[in-house]
C-alpha atoms as a PDB file:
ATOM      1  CA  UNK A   1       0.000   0.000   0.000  1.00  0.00           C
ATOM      2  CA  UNK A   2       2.925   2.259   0.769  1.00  0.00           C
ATOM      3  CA  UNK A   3       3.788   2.377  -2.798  1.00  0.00           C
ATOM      4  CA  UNK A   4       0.703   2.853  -4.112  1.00  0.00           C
ATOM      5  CA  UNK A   5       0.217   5.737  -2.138  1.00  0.00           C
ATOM      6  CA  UNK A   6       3.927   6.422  -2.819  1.00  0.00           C
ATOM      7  CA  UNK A   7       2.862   5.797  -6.508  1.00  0.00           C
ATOM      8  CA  UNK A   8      -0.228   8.106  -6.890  1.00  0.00           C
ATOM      9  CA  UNK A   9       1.894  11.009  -5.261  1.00  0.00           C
ATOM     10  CA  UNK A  10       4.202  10.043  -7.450  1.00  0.00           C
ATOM     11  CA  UNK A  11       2.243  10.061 -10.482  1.00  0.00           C
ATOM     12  CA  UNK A  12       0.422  13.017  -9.498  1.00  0.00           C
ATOM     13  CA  UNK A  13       3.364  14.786  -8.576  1.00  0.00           C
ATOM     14  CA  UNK A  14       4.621  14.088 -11.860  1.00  0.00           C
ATOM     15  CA  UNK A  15       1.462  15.103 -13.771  1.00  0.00           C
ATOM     16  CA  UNK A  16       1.995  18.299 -12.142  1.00  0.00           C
ATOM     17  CA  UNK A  17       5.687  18.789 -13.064  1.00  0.00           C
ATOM     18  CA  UNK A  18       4.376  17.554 -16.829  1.00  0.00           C
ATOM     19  CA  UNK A  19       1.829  20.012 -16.882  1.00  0.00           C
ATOM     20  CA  UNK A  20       4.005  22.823 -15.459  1.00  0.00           C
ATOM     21  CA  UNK A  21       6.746  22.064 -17.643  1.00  0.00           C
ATOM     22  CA  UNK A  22       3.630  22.091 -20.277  1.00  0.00           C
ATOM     23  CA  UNK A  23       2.568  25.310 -19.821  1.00  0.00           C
ATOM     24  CA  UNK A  24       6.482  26.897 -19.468  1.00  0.00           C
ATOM     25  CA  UNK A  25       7.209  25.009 -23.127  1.00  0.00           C
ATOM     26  CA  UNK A  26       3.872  26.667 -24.327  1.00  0.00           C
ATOM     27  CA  UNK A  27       5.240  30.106 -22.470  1.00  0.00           C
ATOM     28  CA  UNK A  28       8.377  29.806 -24.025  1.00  0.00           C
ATOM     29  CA  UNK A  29       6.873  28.573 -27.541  1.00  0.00           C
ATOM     30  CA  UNK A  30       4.716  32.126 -27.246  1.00  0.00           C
ATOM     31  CA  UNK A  31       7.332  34.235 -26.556  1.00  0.00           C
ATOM     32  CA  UNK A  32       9.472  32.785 -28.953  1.00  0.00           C
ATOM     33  CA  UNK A  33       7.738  32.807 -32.257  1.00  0.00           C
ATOM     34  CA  UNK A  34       5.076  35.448 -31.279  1.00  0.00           C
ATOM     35  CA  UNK A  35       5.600  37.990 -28.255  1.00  0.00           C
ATOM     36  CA  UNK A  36       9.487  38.485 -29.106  1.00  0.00           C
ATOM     37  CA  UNK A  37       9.580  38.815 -32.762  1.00  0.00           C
ATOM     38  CA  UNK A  38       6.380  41.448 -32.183  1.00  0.00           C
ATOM     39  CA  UNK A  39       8.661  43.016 -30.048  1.00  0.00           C
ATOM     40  CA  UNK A  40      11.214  43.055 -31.973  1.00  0.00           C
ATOM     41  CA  UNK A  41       9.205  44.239 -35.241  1.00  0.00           C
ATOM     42  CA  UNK A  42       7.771  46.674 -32.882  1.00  0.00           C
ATOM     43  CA  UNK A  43      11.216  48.106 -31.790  1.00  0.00           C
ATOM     44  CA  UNK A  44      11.970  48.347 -35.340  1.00  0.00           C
ATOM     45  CA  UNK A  45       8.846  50.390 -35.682  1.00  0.00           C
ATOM     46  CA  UNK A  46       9.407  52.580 -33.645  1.00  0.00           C
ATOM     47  CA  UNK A  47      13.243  53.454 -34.582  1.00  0.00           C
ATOM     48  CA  UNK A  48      11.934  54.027 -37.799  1.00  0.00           C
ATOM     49  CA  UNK A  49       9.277  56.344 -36.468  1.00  0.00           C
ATOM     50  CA  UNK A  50      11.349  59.314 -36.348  1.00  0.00           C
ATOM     51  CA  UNK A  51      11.965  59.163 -39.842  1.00  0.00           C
ATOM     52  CA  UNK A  52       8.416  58.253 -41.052  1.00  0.00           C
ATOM     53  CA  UNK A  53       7.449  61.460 -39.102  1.00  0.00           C
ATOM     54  CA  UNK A  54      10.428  63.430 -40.930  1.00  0.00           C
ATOM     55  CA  UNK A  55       8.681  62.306 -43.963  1.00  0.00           C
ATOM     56  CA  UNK A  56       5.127  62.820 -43.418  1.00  0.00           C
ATOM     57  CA  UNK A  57       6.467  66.319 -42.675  1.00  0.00           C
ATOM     58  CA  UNK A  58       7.749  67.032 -45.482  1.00  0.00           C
ATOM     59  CA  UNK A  59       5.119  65.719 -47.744  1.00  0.00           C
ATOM     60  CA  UNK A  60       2.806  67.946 -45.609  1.00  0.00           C
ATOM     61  CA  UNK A  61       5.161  70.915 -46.723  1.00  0.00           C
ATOM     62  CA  UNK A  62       4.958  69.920 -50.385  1.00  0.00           C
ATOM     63  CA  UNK A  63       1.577  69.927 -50.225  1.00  0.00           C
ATOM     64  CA  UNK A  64       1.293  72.951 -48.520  1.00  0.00           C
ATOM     65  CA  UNK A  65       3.598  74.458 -51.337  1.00  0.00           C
ATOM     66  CA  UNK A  66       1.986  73.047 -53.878  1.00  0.00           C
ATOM     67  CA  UNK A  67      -1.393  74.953 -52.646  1.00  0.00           C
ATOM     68  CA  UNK A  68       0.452  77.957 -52.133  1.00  0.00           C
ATOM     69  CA  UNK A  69       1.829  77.830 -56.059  1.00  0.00           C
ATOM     70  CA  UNK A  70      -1.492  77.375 -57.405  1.00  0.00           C
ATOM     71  CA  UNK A  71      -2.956  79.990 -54.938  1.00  0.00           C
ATOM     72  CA  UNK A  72      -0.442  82.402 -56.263  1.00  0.00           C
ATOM     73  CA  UNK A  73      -0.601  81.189 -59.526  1.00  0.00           C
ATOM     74  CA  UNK A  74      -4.240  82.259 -59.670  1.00  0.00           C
ATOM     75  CA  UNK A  75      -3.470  85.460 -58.312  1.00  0.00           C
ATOM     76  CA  UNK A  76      -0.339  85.718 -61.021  1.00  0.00           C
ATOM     77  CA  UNK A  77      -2.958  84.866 -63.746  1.00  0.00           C
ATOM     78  CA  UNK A  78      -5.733  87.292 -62.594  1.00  0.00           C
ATOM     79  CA  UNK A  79      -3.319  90.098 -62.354  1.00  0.00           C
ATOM     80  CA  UNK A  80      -1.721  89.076 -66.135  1.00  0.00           C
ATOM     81  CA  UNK A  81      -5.670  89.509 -66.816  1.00  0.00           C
ATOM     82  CA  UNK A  82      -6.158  92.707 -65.464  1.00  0.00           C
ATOM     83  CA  UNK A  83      -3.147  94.019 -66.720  1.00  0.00           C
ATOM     84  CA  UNK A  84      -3.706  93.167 -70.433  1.00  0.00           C
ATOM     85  CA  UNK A  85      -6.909  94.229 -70.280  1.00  0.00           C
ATOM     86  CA  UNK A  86      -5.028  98.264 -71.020  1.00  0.00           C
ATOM     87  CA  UNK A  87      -3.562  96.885 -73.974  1.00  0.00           C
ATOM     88  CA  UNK A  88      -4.739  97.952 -77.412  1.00  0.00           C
ATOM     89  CA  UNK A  89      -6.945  95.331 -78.395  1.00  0.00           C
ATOM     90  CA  UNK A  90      -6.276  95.761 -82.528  1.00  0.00           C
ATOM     91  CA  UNK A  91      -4.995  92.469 -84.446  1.00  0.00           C
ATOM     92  CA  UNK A  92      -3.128  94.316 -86.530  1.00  0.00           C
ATOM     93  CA  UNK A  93      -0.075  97.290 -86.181  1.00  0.00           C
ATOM     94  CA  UNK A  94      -1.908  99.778 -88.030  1.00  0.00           C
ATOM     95  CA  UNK A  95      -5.346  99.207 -86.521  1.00  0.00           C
ATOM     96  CA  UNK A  96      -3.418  99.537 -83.297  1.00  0.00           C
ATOM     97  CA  UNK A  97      -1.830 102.377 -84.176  1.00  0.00           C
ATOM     98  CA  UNK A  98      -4.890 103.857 -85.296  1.00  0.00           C
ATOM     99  CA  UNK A  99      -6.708 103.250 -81.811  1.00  0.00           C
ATOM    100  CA  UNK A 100      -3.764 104.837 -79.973  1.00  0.00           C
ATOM    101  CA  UNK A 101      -3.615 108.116 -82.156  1.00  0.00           C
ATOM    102  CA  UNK A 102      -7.481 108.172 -81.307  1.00  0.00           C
ATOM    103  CA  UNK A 103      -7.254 107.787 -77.616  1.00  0.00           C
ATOM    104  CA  UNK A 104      -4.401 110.158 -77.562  1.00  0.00           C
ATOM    105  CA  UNK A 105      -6.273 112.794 -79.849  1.00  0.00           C
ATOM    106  CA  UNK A 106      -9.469 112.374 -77.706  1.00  0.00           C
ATOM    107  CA  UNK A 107      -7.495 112.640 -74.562  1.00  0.00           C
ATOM    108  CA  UNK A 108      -5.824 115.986 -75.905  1.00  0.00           C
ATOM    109  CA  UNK A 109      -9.030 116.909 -76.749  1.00  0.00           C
ATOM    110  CA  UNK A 110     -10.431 116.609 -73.421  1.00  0.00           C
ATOM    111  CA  UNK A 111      -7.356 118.767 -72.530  1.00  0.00           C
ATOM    112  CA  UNK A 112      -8.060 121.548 -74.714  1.00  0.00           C
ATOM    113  CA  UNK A 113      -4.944 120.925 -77.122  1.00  0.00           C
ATOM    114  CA  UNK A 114      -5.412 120.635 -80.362  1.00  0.00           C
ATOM    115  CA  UNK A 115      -2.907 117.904 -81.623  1.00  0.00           C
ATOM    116  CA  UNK A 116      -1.069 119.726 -85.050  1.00  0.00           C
ATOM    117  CA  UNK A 117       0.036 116.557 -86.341  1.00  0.00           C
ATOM    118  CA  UNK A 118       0.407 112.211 -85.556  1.00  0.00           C
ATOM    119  CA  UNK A 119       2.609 110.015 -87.155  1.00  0.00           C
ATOM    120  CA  UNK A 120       2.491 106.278 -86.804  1.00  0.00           C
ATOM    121  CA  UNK A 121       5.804 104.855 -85.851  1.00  0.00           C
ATOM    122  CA  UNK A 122       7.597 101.275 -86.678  1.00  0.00           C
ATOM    123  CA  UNK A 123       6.145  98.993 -84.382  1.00  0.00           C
ATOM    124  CA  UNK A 124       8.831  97.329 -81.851  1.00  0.00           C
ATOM    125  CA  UNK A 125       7.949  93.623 -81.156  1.00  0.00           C
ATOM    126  CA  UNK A 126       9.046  92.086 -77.370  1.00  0.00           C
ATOM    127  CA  UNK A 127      10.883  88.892 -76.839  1.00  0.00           C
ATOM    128  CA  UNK A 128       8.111  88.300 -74.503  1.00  0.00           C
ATOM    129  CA  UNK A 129       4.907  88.226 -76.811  1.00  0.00           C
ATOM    130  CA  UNK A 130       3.916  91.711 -76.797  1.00  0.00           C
ATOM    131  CA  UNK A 131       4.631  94.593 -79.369  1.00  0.00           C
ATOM    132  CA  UNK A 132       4.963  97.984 -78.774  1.00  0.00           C
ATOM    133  CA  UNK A 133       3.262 100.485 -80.664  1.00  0.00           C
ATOM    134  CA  UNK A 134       4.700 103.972 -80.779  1.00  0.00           C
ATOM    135  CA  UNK A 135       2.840 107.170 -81.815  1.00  0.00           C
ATOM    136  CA  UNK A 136       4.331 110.814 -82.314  1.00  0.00           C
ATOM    137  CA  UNK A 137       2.569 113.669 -81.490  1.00  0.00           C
ATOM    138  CA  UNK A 138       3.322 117.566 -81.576  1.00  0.00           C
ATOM    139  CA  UNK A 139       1.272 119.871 -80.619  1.00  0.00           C
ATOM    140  CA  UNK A 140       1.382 123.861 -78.716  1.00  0.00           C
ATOM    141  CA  UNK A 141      -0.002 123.785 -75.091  1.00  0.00           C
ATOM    142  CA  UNK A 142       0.244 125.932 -72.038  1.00  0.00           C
ATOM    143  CA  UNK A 143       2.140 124.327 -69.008  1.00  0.00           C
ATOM    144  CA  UNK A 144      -1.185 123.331 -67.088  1.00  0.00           C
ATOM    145  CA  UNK A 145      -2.694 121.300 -70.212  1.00  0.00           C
ATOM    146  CA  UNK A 146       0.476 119.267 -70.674  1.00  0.00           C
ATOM    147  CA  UNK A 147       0.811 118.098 -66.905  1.00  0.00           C
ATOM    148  CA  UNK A 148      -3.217 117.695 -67.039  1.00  0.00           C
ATOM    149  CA  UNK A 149      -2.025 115.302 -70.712  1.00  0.00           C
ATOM    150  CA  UNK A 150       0.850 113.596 -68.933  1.00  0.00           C
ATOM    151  CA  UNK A 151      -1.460 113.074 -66.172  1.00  0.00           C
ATOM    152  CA  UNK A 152      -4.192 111.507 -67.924  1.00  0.00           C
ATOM    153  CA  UNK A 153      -1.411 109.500 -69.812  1.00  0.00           C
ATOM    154  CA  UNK A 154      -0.149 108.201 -66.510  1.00  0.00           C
ATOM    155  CA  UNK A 155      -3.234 107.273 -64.659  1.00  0.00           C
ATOM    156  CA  UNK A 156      -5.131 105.750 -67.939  1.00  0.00           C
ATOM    157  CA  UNK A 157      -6.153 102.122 -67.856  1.00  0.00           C
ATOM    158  CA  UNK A 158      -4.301 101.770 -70.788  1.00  0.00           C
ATOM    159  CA  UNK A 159      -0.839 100.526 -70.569  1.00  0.00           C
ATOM    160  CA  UNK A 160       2.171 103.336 -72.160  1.00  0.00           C
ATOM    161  CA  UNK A 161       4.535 104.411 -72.036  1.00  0.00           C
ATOM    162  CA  UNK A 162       6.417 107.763 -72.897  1.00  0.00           C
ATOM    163  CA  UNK A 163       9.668 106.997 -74.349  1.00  0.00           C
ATOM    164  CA  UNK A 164      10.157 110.916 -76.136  1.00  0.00           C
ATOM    165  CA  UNK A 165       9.548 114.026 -74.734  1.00  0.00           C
ATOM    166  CA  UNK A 166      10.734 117.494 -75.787  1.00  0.00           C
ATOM    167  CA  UNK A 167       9.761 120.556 -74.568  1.00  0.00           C
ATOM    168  CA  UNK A 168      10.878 124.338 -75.755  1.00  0.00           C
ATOM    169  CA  UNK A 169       8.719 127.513 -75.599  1.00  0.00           C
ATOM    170  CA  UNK A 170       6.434 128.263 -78.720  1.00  0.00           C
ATOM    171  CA  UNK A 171       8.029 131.073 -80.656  1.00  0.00           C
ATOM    172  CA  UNK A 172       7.930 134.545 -78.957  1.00  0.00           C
ATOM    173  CA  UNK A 173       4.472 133.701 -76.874  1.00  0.00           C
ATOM    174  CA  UNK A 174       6.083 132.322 -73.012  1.00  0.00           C
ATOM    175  CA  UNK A 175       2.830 131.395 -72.087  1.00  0.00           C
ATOM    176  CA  UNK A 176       2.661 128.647 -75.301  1.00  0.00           C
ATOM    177  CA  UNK A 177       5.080 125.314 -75.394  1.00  0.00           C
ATOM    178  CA  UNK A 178       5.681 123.585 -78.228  1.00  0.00           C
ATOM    179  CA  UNK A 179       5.395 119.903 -77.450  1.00  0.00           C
ATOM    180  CA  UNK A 180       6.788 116.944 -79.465  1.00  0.00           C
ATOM    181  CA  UNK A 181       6.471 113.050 -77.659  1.00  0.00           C
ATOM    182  CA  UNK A 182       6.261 109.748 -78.517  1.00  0.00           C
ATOM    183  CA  UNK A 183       3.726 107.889 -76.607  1.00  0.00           C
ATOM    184  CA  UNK A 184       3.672 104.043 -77.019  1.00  0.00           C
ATOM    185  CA  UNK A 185       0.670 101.892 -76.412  1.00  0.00           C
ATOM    186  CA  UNK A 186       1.279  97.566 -75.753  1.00  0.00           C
ATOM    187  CA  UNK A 187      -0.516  94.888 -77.742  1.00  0.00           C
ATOM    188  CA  UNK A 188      -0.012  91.328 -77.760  1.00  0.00           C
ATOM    189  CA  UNK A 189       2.229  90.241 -80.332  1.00  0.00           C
ATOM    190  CA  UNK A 190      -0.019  90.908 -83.662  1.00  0.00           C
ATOM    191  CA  UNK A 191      -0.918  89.126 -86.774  1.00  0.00           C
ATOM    192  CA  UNK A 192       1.514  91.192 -88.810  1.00  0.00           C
ATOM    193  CA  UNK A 193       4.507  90.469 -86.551  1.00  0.00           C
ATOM    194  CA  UNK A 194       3.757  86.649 -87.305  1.00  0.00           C
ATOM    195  CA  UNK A 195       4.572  86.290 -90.520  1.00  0.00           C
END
């Protein structure tokens, strides 16, 4: 009887070691192939985490740029628009021509001087697509009319420029100058140019 009861202690004694030993191989089995290597994947993770970070940061910038180009892009174009909307709208030199010396004779007009004589000019084309068309003008005009002229010149819608200007009293009368300018107006580059 003494090893029988020596014998069930025994055996349960080692059922117990077997199923310890069972569940520390199944521990060990876990943490082996599944709780280390997630560690370890994790740890990896999270070294490269600084850099992912760098990265999203810098995509977030580019994108963020890339916003602000087409934000200012619109603005660019908008402005371009406004802009070229004072240019002589013509699709030819000597129509062009023609609508300057008529804005610049109506604008004298309005001024009181009466323009003696216009000549159309050789029209200079731009490297950048637009042509300038120059007009000469002469014409007699007291002091006040040809600052109230320039004036008018300078805050027109249209865009010109002034690129000759001479100046010398009219004959024996100091109250009269004798004026002779070229004003030129800006067109996109025209038909005529193209060929």
């Amino acid at each position: 009887m003494m090893s029988d009861v020596f014998g069930n202690r025994m055996a349960k004694r080692d059922r117990r070691a077997l199923q310890i030993a069972a569940v520390g191989v199944a521990v060990y089995l876990l943490l082996q192939y599944f709780a280390l290597p997630a560690w370890d994947s994790l740890r990896a993770v999270r070294s490269e985490l600084p850099l992912k970070e760098q990265s999203l940061a810098k995509y977030r910038r580019a994108v963020d740029l890339a916003g602000a180009h087409a934000r200012d892009s619109q603005t660019l174009s908008e402005q371009l628009r406004q802009a070229e909307g004072g240019l002589l709208q013509a699709p030819t030199a000597s129509l062009a021509s023609a609508e300057l010396e008529k804005w610049l004779s109506d604008t004298a007009k309005a001024q009181e001087i009466e323009v003696r004589s216009s000549d159309f000019q050789k029209v200079v084309p731009d490297s950048d697509g637009y042509t300038q068309i120059p007009v000469g003008l002469q014409f007699q005009c007291r002091i006040e009319q040809l600052v109230n002229f320039l004036s008018a010149i300078q805050s027109s819608e249209r865009v010109l420029s002034i690129s000759r200007l001479i100046v010398q009293p009219a004959g024996g009368n100091q109250k009269q100058l004798s004026v002779a300018m070229t004003v030129g107006g800006w067109a996109k580059s025209l038909e005529s140019e193209r060929k």
